[in-house]
Protein backbone atom coordinates (compact mmCIF):
# COMPACT_ATOMS: atom_id res chain seq x y z
CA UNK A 1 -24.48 33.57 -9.61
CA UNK A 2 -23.02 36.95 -9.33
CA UNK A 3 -25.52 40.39 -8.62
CA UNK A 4 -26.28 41.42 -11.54
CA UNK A 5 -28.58 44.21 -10.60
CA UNK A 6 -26.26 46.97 -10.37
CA UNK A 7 -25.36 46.83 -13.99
CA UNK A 8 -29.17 47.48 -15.24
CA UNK A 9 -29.65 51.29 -13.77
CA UNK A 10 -26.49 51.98 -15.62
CA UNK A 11 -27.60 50.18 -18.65
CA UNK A 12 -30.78 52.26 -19.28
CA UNK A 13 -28.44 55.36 -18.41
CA UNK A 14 -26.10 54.74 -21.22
CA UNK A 15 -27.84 53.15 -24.63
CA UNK A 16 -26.57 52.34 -27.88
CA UNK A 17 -23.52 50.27 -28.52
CA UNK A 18 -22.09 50.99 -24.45
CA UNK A 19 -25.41 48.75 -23.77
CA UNK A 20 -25.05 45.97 -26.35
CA UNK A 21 -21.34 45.72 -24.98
CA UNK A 22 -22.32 44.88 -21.33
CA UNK A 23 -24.96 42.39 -22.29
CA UNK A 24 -22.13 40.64 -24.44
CA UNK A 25 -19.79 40.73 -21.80
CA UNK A 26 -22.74 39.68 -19.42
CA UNK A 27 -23.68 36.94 -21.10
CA UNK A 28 -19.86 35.86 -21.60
CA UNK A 29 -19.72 36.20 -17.98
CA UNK A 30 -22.30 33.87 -17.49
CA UNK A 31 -21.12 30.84 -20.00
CA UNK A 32 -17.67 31.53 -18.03
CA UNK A 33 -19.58 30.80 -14.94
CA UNK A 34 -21.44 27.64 -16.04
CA UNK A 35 -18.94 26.44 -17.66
CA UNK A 36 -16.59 26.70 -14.57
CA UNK A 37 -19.47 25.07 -12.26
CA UNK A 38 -19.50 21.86 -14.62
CA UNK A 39 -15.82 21.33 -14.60
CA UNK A 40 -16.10 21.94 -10.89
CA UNK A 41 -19.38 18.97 -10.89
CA UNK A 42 -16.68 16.75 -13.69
CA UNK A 43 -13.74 16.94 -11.15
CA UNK A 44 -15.88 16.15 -8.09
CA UNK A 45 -17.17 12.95 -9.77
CA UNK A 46 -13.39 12.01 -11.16
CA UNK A 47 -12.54 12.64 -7.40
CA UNK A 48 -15.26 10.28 -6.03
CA UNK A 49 -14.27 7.72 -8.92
CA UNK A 50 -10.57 7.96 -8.25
C-alpha cells in the first residue's frame, strides 16, 4: 500500500469540496491498486499453469 498519512494533515487544512476530491481520488487510488495486485496474483498462476 502506498503512505497515505501525509494526505490527512492537509485534508483537515483544506475542507469542503478540495476534501471530498482527495478521498475520491484516494479511494480510486486504492481500487487501482487492488485491482493491479490481482492481475499481478491471475498472471502468476497463468505463469505456473503455462
Amino acid at each position: 500500500m502506498r503512505p497515505v498519512r501525509p494526505w490527512f494533515p492537509y485534508n483537515r487544512m483544506i475542507h469542503g469540496e478540495t476534501c471530498d476530491l482527495h478521498g475520491n481520488s484516494l479511494k480510486i487510488s486504492v481500487l487501482l491498486d487492488i485491482g493491479a495486485r490481482r492481475a499481478a496474483a491471475v498472471t502468476a498462476v497463468w505463469t505456473r499453469a503455462g
